[in-house]
N, C-alpha and C. Protein backbone atom coordinates (compact mmCIF):
# COMPACT_ATOMS: atom_id res chain seq x y z
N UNK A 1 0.85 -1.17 0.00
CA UNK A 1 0.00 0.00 0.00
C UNK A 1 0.90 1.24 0.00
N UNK A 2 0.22 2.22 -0.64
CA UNK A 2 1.02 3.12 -1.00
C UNK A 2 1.06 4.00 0.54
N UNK A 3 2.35 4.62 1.13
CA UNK A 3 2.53 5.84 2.48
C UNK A 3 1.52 6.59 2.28
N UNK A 4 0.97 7.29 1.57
CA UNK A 4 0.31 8.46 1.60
C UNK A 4 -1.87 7.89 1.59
N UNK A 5 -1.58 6.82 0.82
CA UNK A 5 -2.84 6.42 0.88
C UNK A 5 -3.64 5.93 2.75
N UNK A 6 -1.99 5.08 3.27
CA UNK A 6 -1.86 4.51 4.64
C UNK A 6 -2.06 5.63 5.35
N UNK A 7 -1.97 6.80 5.11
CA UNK A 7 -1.39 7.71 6.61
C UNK A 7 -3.25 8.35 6.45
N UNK A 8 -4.10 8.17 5.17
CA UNK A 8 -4.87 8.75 5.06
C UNK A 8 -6.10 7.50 5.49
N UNK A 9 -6.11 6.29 5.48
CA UNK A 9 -6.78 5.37 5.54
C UNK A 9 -6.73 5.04 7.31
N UNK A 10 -5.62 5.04 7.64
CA UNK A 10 -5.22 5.37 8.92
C UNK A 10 -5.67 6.05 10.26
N UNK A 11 -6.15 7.20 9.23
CA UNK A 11 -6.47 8.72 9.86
C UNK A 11 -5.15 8.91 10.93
N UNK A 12 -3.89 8.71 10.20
CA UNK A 12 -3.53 9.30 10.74
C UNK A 12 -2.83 11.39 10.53
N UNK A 13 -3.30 11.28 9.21
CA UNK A 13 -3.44 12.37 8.36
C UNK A 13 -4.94 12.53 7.73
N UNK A 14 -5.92 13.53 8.16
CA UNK A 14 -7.17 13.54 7.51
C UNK A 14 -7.47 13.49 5.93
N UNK A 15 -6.13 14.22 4.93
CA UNK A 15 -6.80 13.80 3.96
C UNK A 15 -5.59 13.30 2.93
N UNK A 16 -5.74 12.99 1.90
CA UNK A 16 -4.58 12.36 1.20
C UNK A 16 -3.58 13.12 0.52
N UNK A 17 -4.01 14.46 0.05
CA UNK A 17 -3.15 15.14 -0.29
C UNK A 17 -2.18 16.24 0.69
N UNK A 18 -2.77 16.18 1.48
CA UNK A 18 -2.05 16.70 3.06
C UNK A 18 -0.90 15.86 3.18
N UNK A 19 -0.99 14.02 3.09
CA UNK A 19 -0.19 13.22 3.58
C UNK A 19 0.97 13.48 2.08
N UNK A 20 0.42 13.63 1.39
CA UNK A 20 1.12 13.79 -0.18
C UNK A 20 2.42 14.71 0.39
N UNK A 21 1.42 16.00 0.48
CA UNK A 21 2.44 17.14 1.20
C UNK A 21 2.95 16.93 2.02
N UNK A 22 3.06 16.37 3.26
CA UNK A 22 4.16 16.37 4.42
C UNK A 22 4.84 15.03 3.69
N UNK A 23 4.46 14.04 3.15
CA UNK A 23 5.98 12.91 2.49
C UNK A 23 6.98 14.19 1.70
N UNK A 24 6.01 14.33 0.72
CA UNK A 24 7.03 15.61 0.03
C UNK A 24 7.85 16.29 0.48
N UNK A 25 8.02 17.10 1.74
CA UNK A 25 8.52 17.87 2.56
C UNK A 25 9.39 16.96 3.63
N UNK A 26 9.99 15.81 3.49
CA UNK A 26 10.40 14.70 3.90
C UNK A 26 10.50 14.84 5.69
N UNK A 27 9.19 14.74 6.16
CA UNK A 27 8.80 15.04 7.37
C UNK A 27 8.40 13.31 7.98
N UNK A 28 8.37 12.35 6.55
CA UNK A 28 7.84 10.74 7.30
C UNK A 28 9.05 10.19 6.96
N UNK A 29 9.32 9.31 7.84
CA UNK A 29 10.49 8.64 7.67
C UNK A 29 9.78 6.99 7.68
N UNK A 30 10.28 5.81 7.55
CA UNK A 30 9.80 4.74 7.14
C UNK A 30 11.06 3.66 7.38
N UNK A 31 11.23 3.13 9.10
CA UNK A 31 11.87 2.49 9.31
C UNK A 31 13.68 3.38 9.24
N UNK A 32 13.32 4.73 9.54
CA UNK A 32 14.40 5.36 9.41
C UNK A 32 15.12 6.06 8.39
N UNK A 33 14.44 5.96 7.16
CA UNK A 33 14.51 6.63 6.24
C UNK A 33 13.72 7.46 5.37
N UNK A 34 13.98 8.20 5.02
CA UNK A 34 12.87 9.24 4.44
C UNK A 34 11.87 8.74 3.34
N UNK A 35 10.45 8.72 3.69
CA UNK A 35 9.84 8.16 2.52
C UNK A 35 9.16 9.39 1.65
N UNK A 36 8.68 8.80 0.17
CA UNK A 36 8.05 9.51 -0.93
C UNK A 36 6.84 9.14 -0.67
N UNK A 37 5.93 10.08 -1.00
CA UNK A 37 4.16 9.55 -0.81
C UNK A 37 4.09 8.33 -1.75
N UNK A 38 4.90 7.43 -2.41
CA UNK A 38 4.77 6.58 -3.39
C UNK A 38 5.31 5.44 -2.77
N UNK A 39 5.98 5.59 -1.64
CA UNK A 39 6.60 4.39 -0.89
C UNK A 39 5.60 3.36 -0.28
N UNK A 40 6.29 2.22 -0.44
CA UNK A 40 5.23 1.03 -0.24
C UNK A 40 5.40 0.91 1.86
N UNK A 41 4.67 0.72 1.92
CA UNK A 41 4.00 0.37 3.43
C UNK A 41 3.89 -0.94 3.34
N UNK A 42 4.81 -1.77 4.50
CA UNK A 42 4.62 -3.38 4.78
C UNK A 42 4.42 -3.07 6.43
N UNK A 43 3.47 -4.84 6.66
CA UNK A 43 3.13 -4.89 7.92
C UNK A 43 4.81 -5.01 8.61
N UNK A 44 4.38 -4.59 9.92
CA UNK A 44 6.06 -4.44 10.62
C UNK A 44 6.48 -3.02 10.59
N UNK A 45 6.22 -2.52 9.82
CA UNK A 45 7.31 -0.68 9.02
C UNK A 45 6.90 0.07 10.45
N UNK A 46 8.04 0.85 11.14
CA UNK A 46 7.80 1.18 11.54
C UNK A 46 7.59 3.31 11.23
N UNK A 47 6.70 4.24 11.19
CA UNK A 47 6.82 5.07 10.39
C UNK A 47 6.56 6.28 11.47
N UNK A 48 7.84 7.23 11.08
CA UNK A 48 7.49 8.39 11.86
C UNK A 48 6.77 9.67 11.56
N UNK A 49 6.20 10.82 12.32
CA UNK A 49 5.96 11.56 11.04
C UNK A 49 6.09 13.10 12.12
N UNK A 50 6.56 14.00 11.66
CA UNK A 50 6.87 15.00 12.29
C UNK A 50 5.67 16.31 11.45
N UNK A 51 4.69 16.55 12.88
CA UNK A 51 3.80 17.38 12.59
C UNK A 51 3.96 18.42 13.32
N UNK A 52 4.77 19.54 12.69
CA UNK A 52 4.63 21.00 13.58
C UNK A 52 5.75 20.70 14.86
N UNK A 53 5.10 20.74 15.65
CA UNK A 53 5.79 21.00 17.22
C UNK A 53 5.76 19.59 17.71
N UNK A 54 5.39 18.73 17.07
CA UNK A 54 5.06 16.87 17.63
C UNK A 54 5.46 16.08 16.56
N UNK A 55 6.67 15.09 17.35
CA UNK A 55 6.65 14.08 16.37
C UNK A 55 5.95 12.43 16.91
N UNK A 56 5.22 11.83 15.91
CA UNK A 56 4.78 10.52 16.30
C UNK A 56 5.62 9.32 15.53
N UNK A 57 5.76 8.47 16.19
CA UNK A 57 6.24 6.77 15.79
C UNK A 57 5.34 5.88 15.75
N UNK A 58 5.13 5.37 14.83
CA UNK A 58 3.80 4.23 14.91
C UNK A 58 4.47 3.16 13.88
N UNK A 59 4.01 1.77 14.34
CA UNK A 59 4.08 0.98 14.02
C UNK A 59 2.99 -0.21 13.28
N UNK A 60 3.20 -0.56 11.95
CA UNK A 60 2.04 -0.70 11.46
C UNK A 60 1.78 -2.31 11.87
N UNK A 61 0.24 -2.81 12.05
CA UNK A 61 -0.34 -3.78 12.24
C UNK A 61 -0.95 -4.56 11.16
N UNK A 62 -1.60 -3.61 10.59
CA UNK A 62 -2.31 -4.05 9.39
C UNK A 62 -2.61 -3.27 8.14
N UNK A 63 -3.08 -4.15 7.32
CA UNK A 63 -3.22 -2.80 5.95
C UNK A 63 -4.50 -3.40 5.39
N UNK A 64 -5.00 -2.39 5.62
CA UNK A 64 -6.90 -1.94 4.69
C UNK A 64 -6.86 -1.16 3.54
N UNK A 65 -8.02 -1.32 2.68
CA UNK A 65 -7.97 -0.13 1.82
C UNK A 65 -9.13 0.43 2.27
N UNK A 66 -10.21 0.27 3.11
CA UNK A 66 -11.00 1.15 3.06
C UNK A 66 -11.62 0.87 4.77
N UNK A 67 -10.79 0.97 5.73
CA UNK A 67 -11.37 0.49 6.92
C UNK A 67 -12.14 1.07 7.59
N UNK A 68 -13.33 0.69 8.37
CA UNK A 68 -14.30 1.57 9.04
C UNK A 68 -13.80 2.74 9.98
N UNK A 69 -14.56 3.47 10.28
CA UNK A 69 -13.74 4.69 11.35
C UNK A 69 -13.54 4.22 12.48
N UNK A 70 -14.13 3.39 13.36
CA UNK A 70 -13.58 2.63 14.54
C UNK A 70 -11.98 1.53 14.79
N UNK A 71 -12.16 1.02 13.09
CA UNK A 71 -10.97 0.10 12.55
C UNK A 71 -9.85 0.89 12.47
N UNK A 72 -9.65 2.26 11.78
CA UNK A 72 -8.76 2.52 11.57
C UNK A 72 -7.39 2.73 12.54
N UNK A 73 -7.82 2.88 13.84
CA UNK A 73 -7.43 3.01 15.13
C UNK A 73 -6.11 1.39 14.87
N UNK A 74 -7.18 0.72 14.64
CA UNK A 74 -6.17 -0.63 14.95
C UNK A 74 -5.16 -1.65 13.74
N UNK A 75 -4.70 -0.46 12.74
CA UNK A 75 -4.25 -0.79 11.73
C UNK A 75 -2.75 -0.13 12.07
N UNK A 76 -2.48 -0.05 13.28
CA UNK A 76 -1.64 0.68 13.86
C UNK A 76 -1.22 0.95 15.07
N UNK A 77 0.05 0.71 15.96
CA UNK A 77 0.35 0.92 17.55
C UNK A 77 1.12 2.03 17.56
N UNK A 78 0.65 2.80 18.16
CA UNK A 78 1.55 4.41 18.70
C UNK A 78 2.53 3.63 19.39
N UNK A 79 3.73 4.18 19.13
CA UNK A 79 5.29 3.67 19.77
C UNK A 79 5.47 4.80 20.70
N UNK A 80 5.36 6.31 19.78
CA UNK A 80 6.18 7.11 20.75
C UNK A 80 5.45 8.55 20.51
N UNK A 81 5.02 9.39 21.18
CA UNK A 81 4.24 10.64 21.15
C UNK A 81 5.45 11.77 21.60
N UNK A 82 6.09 12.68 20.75
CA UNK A 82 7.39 13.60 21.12
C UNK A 82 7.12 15.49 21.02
N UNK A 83 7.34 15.87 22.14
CA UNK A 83 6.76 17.03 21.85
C UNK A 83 8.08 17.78 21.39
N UNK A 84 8.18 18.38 20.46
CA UNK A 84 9.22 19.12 19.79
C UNK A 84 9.36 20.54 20.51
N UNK A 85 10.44 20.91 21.29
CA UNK A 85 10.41 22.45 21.37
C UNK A 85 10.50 23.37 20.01
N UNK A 86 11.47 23.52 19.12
CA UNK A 86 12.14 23.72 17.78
C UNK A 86 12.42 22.65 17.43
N UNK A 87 11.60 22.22 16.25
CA UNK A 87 12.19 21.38 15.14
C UNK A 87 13.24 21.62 14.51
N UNK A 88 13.81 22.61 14.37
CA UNK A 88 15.51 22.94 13.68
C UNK A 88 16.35 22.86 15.15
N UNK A 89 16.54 23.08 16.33
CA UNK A 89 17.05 22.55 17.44
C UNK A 89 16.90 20.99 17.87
N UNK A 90 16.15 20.43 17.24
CA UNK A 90 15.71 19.14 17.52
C UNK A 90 16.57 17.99 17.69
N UNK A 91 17.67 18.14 15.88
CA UNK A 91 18.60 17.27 15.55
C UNK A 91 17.62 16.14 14.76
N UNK A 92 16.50 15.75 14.18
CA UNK A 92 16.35 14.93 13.75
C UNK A 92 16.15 15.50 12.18
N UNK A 93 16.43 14.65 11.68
CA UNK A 93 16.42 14.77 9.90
C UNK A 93 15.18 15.01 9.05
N UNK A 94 13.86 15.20 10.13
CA UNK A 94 12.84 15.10 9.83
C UNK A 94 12.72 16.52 9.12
């Protein structure tokens, strides 16, 4: 499954071209490396994504293409919730 479709099926990004834009802006990383909204998503990946002043780690469980709004919750385990003071003080590559 494509990153950008996942982060939107997910909810962990509300809509798909949002997720388009922050891959673009190489803000998701994907097991530690920077992904393209075109990058494939396998169960296991673990994927970060740096929003604003917060970065999240999640780890994927499962892959849907169209999962209910209660499901989407569990296509996925939060690893790590990071509150960013400055993202350019930060040190991460995000």
């Amino acid at each position: 499954m494509r990153l950008d479709k996942f982060l939107k099926v997910s909810r962990l990004i509300k809509r798909r071209t949002l997720a388009k834009e922050v891959c673009d802006q190489g803000r998701v990383l994907i097991n530690g490396r920077t992904a393209k909204a075109g990058s494939t998503v396998a169960i296991g990946d673990q994927i970060t994504i740096r929003f604003g002043h917060k970065q999240v780690k999640v780890r994927v469980d499962s892959l849907a293409d169209s999962p209910r709004k209660q499901d989407a919750g569990s296509m996925y385990t939060l690893l790590e919730e990071t509150a960013l003071e400055d993202p350019e003080e930060a040190g991460t590559p995000l």
